[in-house]
Protein backbone atom coordinates (compact mmCIF):
# COMPACT_ATOMS: atom_id res chain seq x y z
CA UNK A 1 -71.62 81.42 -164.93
CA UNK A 2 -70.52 78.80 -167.36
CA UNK A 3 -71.05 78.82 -171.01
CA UNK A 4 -73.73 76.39 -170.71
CA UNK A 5 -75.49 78.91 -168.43
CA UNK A 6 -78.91 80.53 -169.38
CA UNK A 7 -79.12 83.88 -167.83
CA UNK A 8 -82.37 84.88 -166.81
CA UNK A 9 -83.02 88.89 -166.45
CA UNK A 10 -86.82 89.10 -165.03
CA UNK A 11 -88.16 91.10 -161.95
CA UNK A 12 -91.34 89.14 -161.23
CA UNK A 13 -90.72 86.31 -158.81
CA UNK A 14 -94.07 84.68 -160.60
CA UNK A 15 -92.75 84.63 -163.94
CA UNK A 16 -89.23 83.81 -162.84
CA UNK A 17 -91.07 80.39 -161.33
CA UNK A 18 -92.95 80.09 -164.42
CA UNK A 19 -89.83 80.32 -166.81
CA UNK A 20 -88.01 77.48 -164.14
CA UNK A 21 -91.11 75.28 -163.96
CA UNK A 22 -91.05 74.87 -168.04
CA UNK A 23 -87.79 74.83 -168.07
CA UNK A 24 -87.50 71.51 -165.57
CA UNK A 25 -90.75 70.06 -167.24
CA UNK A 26 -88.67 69.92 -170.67
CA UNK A 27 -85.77 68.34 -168.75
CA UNK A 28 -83.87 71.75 -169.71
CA UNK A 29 -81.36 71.26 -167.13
CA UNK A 30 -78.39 74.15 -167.74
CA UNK A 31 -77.87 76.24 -164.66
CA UNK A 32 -80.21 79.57 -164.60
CA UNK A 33 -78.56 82.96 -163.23
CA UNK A 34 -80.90 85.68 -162.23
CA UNK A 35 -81.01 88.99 -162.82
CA UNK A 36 -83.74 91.17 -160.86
CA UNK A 37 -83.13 94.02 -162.63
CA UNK A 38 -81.24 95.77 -165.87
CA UNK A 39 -78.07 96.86 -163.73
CA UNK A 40 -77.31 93.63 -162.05
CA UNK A 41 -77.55 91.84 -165.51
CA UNK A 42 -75.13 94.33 -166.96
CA UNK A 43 -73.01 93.71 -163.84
CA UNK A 44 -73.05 89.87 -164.18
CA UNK A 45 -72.09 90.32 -167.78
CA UNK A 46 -69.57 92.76 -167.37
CA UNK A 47 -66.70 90.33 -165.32
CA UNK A 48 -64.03 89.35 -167.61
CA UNK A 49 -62.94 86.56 -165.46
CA UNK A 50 -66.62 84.64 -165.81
CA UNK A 51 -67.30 83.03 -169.06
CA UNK A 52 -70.52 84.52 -170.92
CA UNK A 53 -74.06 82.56 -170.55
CA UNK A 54 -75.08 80.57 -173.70
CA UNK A 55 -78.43 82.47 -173.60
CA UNK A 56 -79.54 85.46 -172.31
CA UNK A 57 -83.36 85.69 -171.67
CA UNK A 58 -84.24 89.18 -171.24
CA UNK A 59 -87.23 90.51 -170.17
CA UNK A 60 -88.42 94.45 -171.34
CA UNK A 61 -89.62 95.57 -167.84
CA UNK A 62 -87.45 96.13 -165.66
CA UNK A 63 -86.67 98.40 -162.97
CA UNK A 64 -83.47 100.64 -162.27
CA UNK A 65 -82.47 99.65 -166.05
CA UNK A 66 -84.83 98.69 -168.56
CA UNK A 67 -84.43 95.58 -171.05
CA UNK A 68 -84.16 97.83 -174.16
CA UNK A 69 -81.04 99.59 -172.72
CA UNK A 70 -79.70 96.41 -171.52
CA UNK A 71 -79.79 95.06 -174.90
CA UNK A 72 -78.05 98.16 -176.37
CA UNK A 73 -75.26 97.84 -173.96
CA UNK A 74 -75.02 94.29 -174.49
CA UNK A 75 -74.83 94.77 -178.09
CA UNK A 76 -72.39 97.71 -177.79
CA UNK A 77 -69.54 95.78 -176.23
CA UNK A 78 -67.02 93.98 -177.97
CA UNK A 79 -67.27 91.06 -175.59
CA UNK A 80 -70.91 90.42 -175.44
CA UNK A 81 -72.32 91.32 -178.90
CA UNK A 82 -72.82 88.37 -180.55
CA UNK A 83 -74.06 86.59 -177.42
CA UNK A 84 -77.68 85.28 -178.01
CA UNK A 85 -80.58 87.54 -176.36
CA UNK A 86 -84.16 86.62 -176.70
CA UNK A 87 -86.64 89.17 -175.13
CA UNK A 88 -89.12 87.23 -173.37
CA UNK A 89 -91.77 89.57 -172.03
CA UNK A 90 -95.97 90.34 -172.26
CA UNK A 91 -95.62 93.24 -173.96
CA UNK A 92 -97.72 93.24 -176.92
CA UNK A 93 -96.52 96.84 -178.16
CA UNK A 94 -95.15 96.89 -181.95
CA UNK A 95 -92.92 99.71 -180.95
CA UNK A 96 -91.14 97.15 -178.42
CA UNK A 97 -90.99 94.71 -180.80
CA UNK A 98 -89.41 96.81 -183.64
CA UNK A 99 -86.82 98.63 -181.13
CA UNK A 100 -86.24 95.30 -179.93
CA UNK A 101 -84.63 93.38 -183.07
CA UNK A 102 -83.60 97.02 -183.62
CA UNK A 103 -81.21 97.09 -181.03
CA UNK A 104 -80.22 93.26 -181.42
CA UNK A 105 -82.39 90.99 -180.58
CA UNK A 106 -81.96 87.58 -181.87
CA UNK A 107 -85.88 86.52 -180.86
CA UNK A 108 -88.85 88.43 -178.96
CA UNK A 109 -91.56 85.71 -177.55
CA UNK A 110 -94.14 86.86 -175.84
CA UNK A 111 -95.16 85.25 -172.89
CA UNK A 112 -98.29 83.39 -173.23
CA UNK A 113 -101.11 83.52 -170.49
CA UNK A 114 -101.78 79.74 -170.36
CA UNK A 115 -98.97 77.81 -168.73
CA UNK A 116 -98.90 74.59 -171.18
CA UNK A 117 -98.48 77.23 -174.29
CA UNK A 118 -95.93 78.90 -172.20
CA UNK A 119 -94.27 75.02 -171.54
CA UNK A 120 -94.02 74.52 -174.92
CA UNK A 121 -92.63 78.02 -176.08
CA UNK A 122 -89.93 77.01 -173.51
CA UNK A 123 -89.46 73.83 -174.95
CA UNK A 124 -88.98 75.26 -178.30
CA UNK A 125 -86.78 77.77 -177.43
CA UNK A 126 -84.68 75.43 -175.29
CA UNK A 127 -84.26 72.89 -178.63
CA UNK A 128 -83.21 75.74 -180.87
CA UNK A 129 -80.84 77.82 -178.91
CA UNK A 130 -79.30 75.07 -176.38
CA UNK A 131 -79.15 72.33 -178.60
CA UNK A 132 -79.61 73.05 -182.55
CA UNK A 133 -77.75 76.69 -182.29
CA UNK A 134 -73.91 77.23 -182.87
CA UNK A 135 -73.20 80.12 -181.10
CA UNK A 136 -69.55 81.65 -182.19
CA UNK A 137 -66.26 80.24 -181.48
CA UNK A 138 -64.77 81.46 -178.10
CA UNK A 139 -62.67 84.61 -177.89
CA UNK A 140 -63.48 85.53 -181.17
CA UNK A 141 -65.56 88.47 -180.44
CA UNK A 142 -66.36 90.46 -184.31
C-alpha cells in the first residue's frame, strides 16, 4: 500500500464490485486493497514497513473480526489513529451508528440499494476525502 491507497475491508464479493464499479465510473483511480475480513485488515495495517492507506473503507459485517473491533484497534494504536475510516455498510441500526463514531469513525454511509445513488455517494466521498481532505502530516502520529 501507498499513501494514496484506499483500503477496502468488505466480505461480499457483490458489494466489493459495486464499491469498484463507482469508484472507476467517477474516474477515482487510487489503487484499492482488500480486506475479506476484520483480521486481515488489521494485518495489512499492522506492517511498519508499508505506508498507511489514505482511506480506510470499513464495512460493519464481517467475519472472524467484526468492523466495530477493527475500528477500536485501529483507533487504539499510535500509528493508525488518526487515519481516516468511513464505515460503509447496510446496516440501518442506531446502535451501530452511535458505537460507530463512538469508537472513531470519521463518516458512516450507508449503502444505498439503487446503484446510481450508490455512484454518487462514491463520488462524494471520493471528492471529500481523496481530494478536498488534509489528512495529517507523516510520522506525526498524536
Amino acid at each position: 500500500m501507498d499513501d494514496k491507497t484506499i483500503l477496502l475491508v468488505e466480505d461480499s464479493r457483490q458489494d466489493e464490485a459495486l464499491i469498484l464499479r463507482a469508484l472507476k465510473k467517477n474516474n477515482i483511480g487510487n489503487e484499492v486493497v482488500v480486506a475479506r475480513d476484520g483480521a486481515e485488515a488489521l494485518t495489512l495495517l499492522a506492517k511498519p514497513d508499508r505506508p498507511l492507506p489514505q482511506l480506510v473503507l470499513l464495512d460493519l459485517k464481517l467475519p472472524k473480526i467484526d468492523g466495530l473491533e477493527v475500528l477500536q484497534r485501529i483507533r487504539a494504536e499510535r500509528r493508525t489513529r488518526l487515519l481516516p475510516v468511513v464505515i460503509l455498510t447496510s446496516s440501518t441500526e442506531e446502535s451501530d451508528r452511535l458505537r460507530g463514531y463512538s469508537f472513531g469513525a470519521n463518516s458512516y454511509i450507508r449503502k444505498p440499494v439503487d446503484f446510481t445513488q450508490f455512484a454518487e455517494a462514491v463520488r462524494q466521498l471520493g471528492l471529500y476525502w481523496l481530494i478536498m481532505n488534509e489528512p495529517p502530516p507523516p510520522g506525526r502520529e498524536a
